[in-house]
C-alpha atoms as a PDB file:
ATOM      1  CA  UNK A   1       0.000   0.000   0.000  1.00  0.00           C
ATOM      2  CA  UNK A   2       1.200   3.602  -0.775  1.00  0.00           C
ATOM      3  CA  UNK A   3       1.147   5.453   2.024  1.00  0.00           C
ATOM      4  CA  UNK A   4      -0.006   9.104   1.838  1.00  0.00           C
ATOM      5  CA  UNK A   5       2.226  12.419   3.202  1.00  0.00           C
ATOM      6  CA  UNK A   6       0.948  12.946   6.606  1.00  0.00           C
ATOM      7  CA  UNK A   7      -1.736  15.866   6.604  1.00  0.00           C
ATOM      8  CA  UNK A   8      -1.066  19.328   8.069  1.00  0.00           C
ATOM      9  CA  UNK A   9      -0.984  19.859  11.746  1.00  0.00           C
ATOM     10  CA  UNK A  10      -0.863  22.488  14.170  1.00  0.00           C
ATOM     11  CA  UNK A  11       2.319  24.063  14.791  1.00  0.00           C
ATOM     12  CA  UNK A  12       3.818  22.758  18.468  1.00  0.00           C
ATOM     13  CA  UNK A  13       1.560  19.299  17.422  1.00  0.00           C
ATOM     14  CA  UNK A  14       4.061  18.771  14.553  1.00  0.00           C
ATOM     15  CA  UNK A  15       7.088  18.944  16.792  1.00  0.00           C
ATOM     16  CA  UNK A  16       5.754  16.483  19.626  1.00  0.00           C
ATOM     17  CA  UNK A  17       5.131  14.355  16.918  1.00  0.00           C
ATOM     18  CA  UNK A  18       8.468  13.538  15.582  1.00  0.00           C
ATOM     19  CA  UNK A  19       8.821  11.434  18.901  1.00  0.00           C
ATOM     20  CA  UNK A  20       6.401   9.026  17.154  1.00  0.00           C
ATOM     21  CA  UNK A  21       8.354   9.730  13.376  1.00  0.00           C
ATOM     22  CA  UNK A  22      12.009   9.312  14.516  1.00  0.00           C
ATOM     23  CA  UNK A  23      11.816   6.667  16.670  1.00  0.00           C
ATOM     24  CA  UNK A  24      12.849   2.659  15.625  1.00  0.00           C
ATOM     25  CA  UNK A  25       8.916   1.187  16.000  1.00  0.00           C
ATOM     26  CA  UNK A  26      10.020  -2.274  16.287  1.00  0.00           C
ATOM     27  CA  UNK A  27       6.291  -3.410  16.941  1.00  0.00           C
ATOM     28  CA  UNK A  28       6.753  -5.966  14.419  1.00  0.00           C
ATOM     29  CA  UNK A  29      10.320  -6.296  15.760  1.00  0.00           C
ATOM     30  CA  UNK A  30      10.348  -6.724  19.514  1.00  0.00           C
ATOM     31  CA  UNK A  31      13.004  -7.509  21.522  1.00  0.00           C
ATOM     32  CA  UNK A  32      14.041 -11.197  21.960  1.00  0.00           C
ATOM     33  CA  UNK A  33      13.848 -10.075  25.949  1.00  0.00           C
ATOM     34  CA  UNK A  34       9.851  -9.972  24.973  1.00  0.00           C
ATOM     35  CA  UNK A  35      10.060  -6.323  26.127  1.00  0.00           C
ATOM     36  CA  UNK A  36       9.136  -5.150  22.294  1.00  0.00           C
ATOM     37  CA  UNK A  37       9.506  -1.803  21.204  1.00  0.00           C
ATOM     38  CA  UNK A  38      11.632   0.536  22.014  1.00  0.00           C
ATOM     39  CA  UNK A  39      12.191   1.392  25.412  1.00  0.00           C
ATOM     40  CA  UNK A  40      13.278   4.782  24.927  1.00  0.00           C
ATOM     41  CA  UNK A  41      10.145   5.809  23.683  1.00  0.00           C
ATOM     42  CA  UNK A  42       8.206   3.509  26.074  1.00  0.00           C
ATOM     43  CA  UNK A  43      10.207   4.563  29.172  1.00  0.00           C
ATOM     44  CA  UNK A  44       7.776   5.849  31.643  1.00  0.00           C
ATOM     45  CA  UNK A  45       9.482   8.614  34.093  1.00  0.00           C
ATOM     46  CA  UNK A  46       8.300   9.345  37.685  1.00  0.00           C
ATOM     47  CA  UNK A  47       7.519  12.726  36.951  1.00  0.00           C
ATOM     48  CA  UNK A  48       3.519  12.305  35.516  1.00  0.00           C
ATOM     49  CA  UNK A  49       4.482  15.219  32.822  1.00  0.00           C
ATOM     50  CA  UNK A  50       7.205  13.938  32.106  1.00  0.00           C
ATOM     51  CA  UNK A  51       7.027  12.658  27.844  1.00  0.00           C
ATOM     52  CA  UNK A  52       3.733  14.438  27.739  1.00  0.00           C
ATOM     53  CA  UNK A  53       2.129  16.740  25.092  1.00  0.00           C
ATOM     54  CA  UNK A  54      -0.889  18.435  25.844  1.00  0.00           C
ATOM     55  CA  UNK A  55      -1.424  19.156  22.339  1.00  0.00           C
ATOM     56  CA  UNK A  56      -1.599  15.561  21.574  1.00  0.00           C
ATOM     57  CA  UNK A  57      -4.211  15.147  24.513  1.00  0.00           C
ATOM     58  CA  UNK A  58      -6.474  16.577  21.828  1.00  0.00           C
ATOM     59  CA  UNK A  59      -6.595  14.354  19.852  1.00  0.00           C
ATOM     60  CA  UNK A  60      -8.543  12.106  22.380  1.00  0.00           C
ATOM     61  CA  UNK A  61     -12.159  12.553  20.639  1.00  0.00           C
ATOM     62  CA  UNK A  62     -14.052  11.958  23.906  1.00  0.00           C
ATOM     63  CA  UNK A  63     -17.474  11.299  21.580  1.00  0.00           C
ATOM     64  CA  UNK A  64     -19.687   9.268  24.078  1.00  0.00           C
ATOM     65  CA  UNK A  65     -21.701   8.083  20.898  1.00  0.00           C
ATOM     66  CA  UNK A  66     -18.336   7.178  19.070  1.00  0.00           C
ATOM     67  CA  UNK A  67     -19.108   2.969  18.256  1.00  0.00           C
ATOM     68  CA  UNK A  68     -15.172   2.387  18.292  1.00  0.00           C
ATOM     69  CA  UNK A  69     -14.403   3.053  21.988  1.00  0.00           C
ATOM     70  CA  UNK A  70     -14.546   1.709  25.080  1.00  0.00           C
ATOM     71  CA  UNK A  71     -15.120   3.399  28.429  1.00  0.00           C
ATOM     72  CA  UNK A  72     -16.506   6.445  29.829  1.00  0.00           C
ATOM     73  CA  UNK A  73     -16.000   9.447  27.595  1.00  0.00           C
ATOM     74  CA  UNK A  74     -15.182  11.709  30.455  1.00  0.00           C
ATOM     75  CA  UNK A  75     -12.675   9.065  32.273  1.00  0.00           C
ATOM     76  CA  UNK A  76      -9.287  11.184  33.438  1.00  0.00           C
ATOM     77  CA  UNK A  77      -7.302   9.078  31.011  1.00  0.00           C
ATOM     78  CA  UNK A  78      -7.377   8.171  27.134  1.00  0.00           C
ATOM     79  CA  UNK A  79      -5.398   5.838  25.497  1.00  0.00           C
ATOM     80  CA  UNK A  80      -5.678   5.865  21.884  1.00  0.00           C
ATOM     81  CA  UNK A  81      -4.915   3.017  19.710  1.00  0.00           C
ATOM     82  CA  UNK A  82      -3.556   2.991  15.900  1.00  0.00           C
ATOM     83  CA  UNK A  83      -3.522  -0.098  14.780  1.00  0.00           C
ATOM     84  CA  UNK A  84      -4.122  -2.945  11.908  1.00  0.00           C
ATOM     85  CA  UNK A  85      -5.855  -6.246  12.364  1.00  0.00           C
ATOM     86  CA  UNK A  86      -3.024  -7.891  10.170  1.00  0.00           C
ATOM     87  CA  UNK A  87      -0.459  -6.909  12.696  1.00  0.00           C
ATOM     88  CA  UNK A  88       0.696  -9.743  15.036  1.00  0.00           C
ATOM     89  CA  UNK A  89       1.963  -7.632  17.758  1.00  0.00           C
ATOM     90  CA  UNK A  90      -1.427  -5.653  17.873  1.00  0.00           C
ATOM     91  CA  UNK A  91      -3.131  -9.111  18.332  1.00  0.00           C
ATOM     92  CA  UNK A  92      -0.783  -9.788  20.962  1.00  0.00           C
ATOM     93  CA  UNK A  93      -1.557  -6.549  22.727  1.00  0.00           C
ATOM     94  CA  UNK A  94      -5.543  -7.374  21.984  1.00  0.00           C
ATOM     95  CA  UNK A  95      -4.838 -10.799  23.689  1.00  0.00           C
ATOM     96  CA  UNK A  96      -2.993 -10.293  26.577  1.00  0.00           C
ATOM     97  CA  UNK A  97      -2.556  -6.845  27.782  1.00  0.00           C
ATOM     98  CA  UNK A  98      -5.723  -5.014  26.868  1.00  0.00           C
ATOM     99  CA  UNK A  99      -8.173  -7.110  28.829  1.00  0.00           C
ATOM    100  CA  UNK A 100      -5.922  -6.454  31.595  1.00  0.00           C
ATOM    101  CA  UNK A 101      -6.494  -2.664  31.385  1.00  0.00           C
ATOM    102  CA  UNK A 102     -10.230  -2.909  30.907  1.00  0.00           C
ATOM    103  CA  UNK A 103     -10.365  -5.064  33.794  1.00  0.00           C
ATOM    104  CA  UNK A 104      -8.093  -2.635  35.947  1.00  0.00           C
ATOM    105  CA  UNK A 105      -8.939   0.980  34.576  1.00  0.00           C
ATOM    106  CA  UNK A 106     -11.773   0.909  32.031  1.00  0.00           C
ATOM    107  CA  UNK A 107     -14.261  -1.201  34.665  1.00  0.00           C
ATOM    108  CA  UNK A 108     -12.960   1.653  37.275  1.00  0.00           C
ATOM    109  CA  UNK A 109     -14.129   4.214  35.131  1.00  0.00           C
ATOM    110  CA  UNK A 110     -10.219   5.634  35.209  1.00  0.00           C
ATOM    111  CA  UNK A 111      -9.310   5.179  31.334  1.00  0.00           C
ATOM    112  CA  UNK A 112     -11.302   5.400  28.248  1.00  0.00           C
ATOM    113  CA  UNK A 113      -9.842   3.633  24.999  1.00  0.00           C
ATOM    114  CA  UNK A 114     -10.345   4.713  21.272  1.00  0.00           C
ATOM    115  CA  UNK A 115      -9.328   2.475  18.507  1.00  0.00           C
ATOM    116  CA  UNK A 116      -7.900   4.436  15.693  1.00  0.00           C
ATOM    117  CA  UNK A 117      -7.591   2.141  12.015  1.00  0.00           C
ATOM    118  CA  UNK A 118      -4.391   2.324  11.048  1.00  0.00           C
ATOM    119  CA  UNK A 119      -4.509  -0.352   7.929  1.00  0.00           C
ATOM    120  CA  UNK A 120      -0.881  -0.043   6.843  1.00  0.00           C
ATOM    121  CA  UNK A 121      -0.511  -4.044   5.229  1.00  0.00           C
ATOM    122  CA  UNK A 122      -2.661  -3.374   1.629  1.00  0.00           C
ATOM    123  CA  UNK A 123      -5.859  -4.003   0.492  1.00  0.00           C
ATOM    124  CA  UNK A 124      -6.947  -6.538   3.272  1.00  0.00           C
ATOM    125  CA  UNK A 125      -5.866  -4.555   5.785  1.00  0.00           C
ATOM    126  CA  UNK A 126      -8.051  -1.634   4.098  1.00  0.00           C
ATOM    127  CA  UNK A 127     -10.968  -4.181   4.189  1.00  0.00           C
ATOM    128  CA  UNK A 128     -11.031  -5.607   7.419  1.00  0.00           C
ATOM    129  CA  UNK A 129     -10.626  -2.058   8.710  1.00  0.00           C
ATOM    130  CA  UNK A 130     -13.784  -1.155   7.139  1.00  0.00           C
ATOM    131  CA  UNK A 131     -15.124  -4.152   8.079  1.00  0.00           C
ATOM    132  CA  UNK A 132     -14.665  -3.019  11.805  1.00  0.00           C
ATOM    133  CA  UNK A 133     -16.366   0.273  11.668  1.00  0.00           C
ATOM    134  CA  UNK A 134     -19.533  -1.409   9.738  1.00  0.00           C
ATOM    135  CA  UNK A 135     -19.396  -4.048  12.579  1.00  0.00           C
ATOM    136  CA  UNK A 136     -19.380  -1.205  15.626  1.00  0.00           C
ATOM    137  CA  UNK A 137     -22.841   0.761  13.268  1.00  0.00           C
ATOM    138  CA  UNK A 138     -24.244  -2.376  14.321  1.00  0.00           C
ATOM    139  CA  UNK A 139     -23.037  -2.336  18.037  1.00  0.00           C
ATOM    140  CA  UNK A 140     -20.152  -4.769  18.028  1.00  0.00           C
ATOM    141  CA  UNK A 141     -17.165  -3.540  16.894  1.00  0.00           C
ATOM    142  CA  UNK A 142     -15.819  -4.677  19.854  1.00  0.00           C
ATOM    143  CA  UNK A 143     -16.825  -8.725  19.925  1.00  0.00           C
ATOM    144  CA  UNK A 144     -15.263  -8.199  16.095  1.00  0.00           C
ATOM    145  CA  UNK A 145     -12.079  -6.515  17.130  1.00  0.00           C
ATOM    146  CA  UNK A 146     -11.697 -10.185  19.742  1.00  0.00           C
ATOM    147  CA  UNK A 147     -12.953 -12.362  16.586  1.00  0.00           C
ATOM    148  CA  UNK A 148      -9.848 -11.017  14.394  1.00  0.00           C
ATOM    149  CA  UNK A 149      -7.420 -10.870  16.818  1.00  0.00           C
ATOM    150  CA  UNK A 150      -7.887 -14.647  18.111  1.00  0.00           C
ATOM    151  CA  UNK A 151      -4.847 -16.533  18.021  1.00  0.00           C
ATOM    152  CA  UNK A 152      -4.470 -17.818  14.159  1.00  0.00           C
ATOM    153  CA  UNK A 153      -7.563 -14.993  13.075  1.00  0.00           C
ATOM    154  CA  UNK A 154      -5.171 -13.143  10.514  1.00  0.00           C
ATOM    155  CA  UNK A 155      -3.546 -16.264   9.223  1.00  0.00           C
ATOM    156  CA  UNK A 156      -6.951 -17.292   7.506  1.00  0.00           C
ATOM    157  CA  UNK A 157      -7.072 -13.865   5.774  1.00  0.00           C
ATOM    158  CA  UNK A 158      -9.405 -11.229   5.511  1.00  0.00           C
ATOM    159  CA  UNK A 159     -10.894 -11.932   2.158  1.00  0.00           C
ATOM    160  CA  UNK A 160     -14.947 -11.209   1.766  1.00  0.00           C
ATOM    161  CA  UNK A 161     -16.172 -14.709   3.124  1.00  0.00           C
ATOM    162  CA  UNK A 162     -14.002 -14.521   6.139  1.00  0.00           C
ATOM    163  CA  UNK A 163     -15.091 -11.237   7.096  1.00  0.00           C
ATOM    164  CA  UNK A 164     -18.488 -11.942   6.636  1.00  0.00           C
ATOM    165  CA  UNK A 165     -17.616 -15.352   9.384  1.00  0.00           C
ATOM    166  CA  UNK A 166     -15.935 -12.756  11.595  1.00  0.00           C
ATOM    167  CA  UNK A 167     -19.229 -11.045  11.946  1.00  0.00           C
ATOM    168  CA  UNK A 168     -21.332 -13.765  12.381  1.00  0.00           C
ATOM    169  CA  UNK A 169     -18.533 -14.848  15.293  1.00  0.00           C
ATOM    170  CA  UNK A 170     -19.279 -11.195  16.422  1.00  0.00           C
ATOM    171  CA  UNK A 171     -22.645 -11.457  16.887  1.00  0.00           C
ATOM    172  CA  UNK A 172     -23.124  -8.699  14.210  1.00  0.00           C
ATOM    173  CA  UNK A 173     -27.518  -9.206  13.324  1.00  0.00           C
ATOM    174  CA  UNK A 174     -27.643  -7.619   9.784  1.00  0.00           C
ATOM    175  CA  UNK A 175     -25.588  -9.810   7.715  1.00  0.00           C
ATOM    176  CA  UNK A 176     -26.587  -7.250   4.773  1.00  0.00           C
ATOM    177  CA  UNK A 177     -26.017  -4.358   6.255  1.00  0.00           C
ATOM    178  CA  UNK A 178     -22.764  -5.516   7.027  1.00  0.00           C
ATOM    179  CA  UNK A 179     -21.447  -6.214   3.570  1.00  0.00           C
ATOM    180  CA  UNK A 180     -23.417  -2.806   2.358  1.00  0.00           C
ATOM    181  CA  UNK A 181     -21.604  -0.880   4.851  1.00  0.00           C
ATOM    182  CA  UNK A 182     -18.357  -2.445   4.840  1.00  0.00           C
ATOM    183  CA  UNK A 183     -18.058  -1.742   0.679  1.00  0.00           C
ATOM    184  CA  UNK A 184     -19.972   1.918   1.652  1.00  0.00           C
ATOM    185  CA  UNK A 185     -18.400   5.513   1.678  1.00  0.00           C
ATOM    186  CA  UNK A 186     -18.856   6.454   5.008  1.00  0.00           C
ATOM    187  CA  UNK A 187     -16.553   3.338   5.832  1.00  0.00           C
ATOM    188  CA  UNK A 188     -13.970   4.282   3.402  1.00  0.00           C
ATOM    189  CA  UNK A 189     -14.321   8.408   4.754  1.00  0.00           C
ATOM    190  CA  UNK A 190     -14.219   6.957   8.498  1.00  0.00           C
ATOM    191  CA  UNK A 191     -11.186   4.781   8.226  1.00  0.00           C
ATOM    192  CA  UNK A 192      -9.532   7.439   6.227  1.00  0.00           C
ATOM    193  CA  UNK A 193      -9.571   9.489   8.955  1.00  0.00           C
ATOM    194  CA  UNK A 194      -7.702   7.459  11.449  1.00  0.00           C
ATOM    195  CA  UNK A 195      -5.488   6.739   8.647  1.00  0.00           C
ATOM    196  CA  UNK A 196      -4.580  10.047   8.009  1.00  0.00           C
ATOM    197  CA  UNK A 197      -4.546  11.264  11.726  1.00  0.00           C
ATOM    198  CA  UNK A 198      -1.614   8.167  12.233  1.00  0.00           C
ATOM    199  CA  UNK A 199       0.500   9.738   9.982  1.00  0.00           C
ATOM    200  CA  UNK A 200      -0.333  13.159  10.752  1.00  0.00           C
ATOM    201  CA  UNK A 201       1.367  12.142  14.318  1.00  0.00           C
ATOM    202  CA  UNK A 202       4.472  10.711  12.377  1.00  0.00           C
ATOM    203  CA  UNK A 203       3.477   6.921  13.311  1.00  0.00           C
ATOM    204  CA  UNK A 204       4.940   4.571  10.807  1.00  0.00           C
ATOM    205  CA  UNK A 205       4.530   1.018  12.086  1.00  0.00           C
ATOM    206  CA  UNK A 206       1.843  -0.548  14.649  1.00  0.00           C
ATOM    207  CA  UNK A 207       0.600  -0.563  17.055  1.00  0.00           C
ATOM    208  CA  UNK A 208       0.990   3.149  18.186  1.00  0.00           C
ATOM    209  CA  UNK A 209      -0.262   4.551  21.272  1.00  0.00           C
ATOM    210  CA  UNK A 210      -0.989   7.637  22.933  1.00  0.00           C
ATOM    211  CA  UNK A 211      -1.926   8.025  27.014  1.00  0.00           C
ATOM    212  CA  UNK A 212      -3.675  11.587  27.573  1.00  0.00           C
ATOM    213  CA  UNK A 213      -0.760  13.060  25.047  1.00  0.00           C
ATOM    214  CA  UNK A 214       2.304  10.216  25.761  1.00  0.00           C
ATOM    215  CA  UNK A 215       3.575   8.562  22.122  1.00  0.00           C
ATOM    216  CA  UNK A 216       4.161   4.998  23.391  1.00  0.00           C
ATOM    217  CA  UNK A 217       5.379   2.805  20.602  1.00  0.00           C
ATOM    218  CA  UNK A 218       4.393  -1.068  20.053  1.00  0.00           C
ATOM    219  CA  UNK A 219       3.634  -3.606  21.903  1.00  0.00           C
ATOM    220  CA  UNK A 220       5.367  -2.568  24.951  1.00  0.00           C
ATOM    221  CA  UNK A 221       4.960  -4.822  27.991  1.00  0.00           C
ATOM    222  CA  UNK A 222       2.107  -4.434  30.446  1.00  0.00           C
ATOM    223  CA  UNK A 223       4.346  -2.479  33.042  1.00  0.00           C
ATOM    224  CA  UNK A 224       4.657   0.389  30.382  1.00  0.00           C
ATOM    225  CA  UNK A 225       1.013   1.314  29.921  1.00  0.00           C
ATOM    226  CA  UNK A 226       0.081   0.901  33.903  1.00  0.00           C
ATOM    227  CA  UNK A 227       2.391   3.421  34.636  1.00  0.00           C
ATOM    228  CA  UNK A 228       1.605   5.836  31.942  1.00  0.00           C
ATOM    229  CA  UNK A 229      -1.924   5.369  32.753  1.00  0.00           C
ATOM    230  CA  UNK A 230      -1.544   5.435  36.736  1.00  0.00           C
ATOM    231  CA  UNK A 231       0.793   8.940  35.658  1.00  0.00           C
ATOM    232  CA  UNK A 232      -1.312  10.097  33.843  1.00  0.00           C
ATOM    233  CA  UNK A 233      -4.531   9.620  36.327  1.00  0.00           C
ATOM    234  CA  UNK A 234      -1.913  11.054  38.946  1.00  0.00           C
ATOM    235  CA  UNK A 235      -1.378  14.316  36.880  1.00  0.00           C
ATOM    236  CA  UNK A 236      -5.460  14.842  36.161  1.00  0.00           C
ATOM    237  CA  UNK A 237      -6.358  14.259  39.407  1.00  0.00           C
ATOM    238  CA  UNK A 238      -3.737  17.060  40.037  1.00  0.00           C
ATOM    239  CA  UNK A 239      -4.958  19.529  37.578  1.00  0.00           C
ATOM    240  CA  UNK A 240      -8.979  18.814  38.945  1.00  0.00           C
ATOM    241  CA  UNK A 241      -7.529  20.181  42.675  1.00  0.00           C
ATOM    242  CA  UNK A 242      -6.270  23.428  40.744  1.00  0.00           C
END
């Protein structure tokens, strides 16, 4: 897949984003230590502020009716997440570390997550992405997201039939308006838009993450995002006392 110059950002935006542009994401890479990624981007300091850019905190969309997030929209911290469902080290994240932040911080009502489609491996990357979105118009983009991350999901493919499986393993009731909406515009404009807000931010390889305005890059052990989300629930709870 081609991938398109990253769109035009605010000025101060553009320069906290070349943490996520220069950096080695070795998401796809990790460490044989199991770490993954690279730790100097990942390294979470003490200091709650420390790493941060409140211009990246806007970026959080906070859109209680948006069909592609989980949690409260006005929980103290958002992670977002760029990523492709024909990544293996975003399925490993969807396996085994994100259930453990739902469980811990999403139940709690202390962290709201926003999946951002990032399709960056060709055309059925572009389709399954699509096929995501027109699963969550139906209310379960979620159950789909689990269905095509399961262990061995993306070595079946993501051709037409199998997406149209992955829905039915989803629990998604309009088989038709499934297909219609997956092949629709609004898919295509909707998944465009993550697309083009991942580069925008400089992100070249996934998964990519950002914790109320922290880059964090791949699929960095669990340690990494409990402390960037316990700093950054630290520093909010701060700024609420102001």
């Amino acid at each position: 897949m081609s991938k398109s110059k990253p769109i035009a950002i605010v000025s101060g935006v553009a320069a906290a984003a070349v943490l996520l542009g220069v950096v080695s994401y070795t998401a796809t890479a990790p460490s044989a230590g199991g770490a993954g990624g690279s730790s100097a981007v990942a390294e979470v300091s003490a200091d709650p502020s420390a790493g941060v850019y409140p211009e990246l905190e806007a970026y959080a969309r906070r859109d209680a009716a948006d069909k592609l997030a989980l949690g409260r929209a006005d929980a103290p911290v958002v992670l977002i997440e760029y990523a492709d469902f024909k990544c293996g080290y975003c399925g490993k994240f969807a396996r085994d570390t994100e259930p453990v932040l739902v469980k811990k911080y999403v139940d709690e009502g202390v962290l709201r997550i926003e999946w951002r489609n990032f399709p960056i491996f060709g055309e059925e990357s572009e389709a399954v992405a699509r096929a995501s979105w027109a699963a969550g118009q139906q209310g379960r983009f979620w159950e789909f997201h689990k269905a095509a991350y399961a262990e061995g999901a993306k070595e079946k493919g993501f051709g037409k039939d199998r997406l149209a499986a992955l829905a039915k393993e989803a629990g998604v009731p309009d088989a038709a308006r499934f297909a219609k909406d997956t092949d629709g515009a609004a898919a295509r404009a909707a998944v465009k838009k993550d697309q083009e807000q991942g580069y925008a931010l400089g992100a070249t390889s996934t998964p990519s993450f950002l914790v109320n305005g922290r880059p964090i890059a791949g699929a960095q052990p669990l340690k990494t995002f409990t402390e960037a989300i316990d700093a950054a629930a630290k520093s909010a709870a701060a700024k609420d006392k102001r």
